[in-house]
C-alpha atoms as a PDB file:
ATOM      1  CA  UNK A   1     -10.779  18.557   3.519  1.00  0.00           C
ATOM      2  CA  UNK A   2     -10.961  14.626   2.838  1.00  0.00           C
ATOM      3  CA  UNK A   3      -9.446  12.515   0.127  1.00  0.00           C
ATOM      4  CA  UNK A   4      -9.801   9.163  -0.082  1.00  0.00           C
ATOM      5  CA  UNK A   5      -7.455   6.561  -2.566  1.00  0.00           C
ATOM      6  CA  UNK A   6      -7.926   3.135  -3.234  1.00  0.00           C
ATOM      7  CA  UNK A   7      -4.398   1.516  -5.036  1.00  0.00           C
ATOM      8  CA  UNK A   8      -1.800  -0.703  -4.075  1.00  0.00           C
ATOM      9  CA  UNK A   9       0.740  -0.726  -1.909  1.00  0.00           C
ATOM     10  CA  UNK A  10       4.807  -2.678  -1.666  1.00  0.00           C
ATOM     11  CA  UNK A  11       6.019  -4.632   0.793  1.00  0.00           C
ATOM     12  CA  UNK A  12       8.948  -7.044   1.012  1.00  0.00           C
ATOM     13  CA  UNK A  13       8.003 -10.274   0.931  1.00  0.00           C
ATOM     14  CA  UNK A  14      10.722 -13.055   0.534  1.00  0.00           C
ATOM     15  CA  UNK A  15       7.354 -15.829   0.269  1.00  0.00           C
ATOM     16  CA  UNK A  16       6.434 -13.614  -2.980  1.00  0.00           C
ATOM     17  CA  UNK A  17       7.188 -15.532  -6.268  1.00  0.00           C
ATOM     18  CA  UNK A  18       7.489 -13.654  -9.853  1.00  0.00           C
ATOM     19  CA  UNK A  19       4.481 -14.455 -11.328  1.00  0.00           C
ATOM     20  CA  UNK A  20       2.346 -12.910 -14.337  1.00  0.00           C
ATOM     21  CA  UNK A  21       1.166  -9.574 -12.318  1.00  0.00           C
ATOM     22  CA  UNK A  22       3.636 -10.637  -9.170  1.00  0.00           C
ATOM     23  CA  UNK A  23       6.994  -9.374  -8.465  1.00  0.00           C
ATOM     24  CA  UNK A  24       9.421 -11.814  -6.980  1.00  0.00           C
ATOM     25  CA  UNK A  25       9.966 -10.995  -3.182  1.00  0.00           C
ATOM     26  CA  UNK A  26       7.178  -7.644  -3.238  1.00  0.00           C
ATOM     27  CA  UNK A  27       4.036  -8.631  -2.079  1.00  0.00           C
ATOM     28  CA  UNK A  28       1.483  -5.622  -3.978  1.00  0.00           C
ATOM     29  CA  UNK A  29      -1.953  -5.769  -1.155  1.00  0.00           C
ATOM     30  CA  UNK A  30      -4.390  -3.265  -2.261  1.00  0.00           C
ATOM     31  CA  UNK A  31      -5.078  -0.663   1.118  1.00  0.00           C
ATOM     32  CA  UNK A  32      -8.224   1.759   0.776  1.00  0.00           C
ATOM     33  CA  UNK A  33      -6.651   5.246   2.586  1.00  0.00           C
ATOM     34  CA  UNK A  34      -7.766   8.494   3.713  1.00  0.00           C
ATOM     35  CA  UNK A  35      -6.733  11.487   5.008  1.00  0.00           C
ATOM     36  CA  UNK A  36      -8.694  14.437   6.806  1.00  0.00           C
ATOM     37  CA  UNK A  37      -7.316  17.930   7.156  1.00  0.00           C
ATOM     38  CA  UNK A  38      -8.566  21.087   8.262  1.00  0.00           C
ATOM     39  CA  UNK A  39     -12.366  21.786   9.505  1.00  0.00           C
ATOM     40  CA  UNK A  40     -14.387  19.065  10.010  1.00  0.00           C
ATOM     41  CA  UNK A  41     -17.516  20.110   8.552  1.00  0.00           C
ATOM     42  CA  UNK A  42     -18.496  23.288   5.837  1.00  0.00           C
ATOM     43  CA  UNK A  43     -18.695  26.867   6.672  1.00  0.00           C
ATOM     44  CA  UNK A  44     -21.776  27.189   8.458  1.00  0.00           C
ATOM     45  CA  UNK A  45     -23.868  29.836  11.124  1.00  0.00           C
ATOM     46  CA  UNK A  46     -25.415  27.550  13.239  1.00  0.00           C
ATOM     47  CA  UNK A  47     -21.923  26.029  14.715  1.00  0.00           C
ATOM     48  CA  UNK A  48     -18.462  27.221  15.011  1.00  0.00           C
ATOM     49  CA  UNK A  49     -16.144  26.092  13.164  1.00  0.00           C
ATOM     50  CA  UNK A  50     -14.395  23.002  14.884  1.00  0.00           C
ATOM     51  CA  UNK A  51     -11.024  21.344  12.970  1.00  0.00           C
ATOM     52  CA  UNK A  52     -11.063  17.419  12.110  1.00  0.00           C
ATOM     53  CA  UNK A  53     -10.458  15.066  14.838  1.00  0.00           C
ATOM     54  CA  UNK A  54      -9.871  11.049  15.670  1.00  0.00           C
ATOM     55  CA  UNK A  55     -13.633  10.760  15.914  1.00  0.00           C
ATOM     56  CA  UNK A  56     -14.754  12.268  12.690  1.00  0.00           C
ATOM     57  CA  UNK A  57     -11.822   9.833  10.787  1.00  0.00           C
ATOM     58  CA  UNK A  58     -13.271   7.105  12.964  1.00  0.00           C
ATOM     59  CA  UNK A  59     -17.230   7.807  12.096  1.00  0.00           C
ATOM     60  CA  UNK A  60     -15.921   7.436   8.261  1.00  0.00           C
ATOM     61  CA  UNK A  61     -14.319   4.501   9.337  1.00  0.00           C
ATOM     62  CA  UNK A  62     -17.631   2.443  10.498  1.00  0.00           C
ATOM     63  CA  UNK A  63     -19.535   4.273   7.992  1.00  0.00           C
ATOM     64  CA  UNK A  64     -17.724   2.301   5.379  1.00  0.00           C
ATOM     65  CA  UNK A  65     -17.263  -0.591   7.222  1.00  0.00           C
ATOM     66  CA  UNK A  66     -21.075  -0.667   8.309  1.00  0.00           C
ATOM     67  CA  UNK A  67     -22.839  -3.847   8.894  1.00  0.00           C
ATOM     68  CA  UNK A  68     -19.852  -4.603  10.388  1.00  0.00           C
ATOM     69  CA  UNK A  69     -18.112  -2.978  13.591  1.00  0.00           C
ATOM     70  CA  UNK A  70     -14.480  -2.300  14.043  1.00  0.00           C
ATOM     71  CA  UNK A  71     -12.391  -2.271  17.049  1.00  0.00           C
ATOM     72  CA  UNK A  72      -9.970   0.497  17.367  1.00  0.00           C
ATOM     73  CA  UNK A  73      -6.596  -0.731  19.664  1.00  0.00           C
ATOM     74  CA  UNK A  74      -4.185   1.201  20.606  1.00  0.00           C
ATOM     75  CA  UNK A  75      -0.567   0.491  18.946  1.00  0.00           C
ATOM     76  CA  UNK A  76       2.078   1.472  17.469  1.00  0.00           C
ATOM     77  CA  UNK A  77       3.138   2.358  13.971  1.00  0.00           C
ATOM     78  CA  UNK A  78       6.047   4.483  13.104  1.00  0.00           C
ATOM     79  CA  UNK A  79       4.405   6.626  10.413  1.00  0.00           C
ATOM     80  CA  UNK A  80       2.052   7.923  13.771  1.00  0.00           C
ATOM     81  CA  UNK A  81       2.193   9.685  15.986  1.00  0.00           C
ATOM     82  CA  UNK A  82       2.563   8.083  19.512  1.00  0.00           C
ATOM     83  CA  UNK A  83      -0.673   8.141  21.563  1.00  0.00           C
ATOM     84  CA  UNK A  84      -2.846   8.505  18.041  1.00  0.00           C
ATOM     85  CA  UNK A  85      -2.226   5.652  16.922  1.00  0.00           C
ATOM     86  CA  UNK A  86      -4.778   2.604  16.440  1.00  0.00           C
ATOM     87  CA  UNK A  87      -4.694  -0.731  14.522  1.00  0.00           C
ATOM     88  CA  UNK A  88      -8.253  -1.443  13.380  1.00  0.00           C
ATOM     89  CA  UNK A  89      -9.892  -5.250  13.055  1.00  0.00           C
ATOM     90  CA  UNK A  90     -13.467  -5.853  12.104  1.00  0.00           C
ATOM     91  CA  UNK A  91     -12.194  -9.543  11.133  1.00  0.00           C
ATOM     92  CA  UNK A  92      -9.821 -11.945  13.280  1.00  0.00           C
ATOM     93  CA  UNK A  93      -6.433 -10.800  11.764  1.00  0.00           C
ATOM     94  CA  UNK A  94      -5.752  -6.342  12.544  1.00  0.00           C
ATOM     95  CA  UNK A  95      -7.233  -5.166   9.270  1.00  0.00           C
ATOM     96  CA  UNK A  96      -6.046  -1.590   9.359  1.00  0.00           C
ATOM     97  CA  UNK A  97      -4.646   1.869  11.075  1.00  0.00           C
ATOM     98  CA  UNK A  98      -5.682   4.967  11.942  1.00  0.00           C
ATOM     99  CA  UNK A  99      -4.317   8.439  13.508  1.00  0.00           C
ATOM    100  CA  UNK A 100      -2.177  11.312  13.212  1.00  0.00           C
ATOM    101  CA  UNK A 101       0.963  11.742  10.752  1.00  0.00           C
ATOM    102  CA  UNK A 102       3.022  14.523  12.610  1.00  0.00           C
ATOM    103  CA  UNK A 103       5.977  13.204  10.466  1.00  0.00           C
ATOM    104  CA  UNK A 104       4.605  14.608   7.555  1.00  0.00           C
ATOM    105  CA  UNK A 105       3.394  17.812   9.027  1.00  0.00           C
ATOM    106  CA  UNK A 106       6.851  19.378   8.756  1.00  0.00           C
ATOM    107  CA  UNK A 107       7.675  19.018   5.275  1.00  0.00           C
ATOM    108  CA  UNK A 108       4.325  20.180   4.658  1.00  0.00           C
ATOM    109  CA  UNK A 109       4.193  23.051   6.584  1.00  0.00           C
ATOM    110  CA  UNK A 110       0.665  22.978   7.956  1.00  0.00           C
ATOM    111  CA  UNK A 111       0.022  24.018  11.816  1.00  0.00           C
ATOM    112  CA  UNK A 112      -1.613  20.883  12.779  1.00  0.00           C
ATOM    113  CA  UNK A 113      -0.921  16.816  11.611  1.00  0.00           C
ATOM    114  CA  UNK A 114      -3.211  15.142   9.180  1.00  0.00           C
ATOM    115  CA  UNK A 115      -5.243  12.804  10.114  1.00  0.00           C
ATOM    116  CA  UNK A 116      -5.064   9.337   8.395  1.00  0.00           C
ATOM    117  CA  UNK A 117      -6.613   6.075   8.342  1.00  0.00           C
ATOM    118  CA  UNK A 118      -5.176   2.397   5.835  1.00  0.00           C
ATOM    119  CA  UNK A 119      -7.923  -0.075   5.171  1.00  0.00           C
ATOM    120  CA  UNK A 120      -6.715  -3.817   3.894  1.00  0.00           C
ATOM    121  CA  UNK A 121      -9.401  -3.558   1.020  1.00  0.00           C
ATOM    122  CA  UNK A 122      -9.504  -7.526   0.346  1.00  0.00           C
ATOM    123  CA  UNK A 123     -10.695  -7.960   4.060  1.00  0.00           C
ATOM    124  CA  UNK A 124     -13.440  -5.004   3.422  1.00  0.00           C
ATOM    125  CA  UNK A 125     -14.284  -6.633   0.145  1.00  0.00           C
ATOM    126  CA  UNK A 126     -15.148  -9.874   3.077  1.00  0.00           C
ATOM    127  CA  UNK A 127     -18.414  -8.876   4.486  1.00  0.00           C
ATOM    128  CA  UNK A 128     -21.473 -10.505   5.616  1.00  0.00           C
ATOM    129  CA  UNK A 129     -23.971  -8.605   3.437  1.00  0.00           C
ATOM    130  CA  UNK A 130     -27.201  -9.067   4.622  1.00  0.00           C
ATOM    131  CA  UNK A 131     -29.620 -11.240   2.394  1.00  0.00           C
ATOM    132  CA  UNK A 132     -32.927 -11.364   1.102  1.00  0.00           C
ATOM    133  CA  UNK A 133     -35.145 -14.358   2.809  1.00  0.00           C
ATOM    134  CA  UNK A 134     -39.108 -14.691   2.109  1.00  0.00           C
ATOM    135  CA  UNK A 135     -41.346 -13.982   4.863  1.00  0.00           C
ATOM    136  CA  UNK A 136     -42.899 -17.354   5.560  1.00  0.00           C
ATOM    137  CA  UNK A 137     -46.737 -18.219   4.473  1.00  0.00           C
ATOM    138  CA  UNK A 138     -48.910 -20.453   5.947  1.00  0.00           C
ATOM    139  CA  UNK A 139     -49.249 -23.682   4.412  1.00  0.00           C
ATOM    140  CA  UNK A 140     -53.148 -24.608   5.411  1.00  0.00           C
ATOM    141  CA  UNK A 141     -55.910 -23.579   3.656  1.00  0.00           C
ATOM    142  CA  UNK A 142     -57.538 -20.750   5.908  1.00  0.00           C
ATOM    143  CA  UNK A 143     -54.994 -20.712   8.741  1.00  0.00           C
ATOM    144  CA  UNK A 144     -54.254 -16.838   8.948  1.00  0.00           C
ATOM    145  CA  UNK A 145     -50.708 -16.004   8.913  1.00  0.00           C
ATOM    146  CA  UNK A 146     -48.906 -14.236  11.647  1.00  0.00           C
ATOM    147  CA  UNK A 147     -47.802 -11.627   9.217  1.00  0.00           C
ATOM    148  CA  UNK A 148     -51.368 -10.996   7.357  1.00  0.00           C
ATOM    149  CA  UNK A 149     -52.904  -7.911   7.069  1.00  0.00           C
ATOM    150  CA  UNK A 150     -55.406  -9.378   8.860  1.00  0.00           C
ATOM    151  CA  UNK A 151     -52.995 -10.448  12.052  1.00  0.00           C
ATOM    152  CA  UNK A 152     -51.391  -7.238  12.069  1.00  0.00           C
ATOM    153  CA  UNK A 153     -54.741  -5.213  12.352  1.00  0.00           C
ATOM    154  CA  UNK A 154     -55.521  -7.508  15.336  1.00  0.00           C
ATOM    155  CA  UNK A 155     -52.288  -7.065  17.269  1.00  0.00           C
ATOM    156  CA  UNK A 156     -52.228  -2.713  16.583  1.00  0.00           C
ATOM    157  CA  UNK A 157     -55.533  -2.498  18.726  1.00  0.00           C
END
């Protein structure tokens, strides 16, 4: 199972003034989260079923972050548990966590800890989108240019 939220999150923040949609001294970042429980993939006969893991959180991780590649450092948070934990950064500044919520597993009462991952949404909403340039032509009148049909056939023999 996977569910993802996108939504807003408070933290105190004496540098926060009251404002029209600000709350003096709560600073309101919006955080992209998500959470994977139980088997990784569908019900299926050509592979035993395997349960969710750091690596299938983390390939949903790039997946969405994709041009761009994050780092995944080991830290700690005190939602996670210790030795699952990792702060993520795809820009200078740590841009998000990632790892396993025993914590929660008791009140829950499932056998084995979620697996979660907090995204800083305005630093995913940053990216270098790749963009659209012209492939050059050639300027002089009967100069053949390197990407002509004419080129290419020539260079594929």
């Amino acid at each position: 199972m996977r569910v993802f939220e996108a939504g807003r999150v408070f933290k105190r923040d004496t540098s926060v003034q009251k404002g029209a949609f600000a709350v003096a001294g709560v600073a309101q970042p919006m955080r992209l989260a998500g959470l994977a429980y139980g088997s990784a993939d569908e019900t299926q006969w050509a592979a035993k079923e395997r349960a969710a893991d750091f690596f299938d959180i983390k390939g949903d991780i790039e997946a969405l972050l994709a041009p761009r590649v994050a780092r995944f450092v080991a830290d700690e948070h005190p939602a996670l548990h210790p030795g699952a934990r990792r702060v993520l950064s795809w820009t200078a500044t740590p841009s998000g966590l990632s790892g396993a919520s025993p914590p929660l597993a008791p009140g829950l009462r499932v056998p084995v800890a979620p697996l979660m991952f907090e995204l800083d949404l305005e630093a995913l909403k940053q990216a270098d989108v790749p963009a659209f340039q012209p492939i050059p032509r050639s300027s002089r009148r009967g100069e053949t240019s390197r990407w002509s049909p004419a080129s290419m056939s020539r260079t594929m023999r």
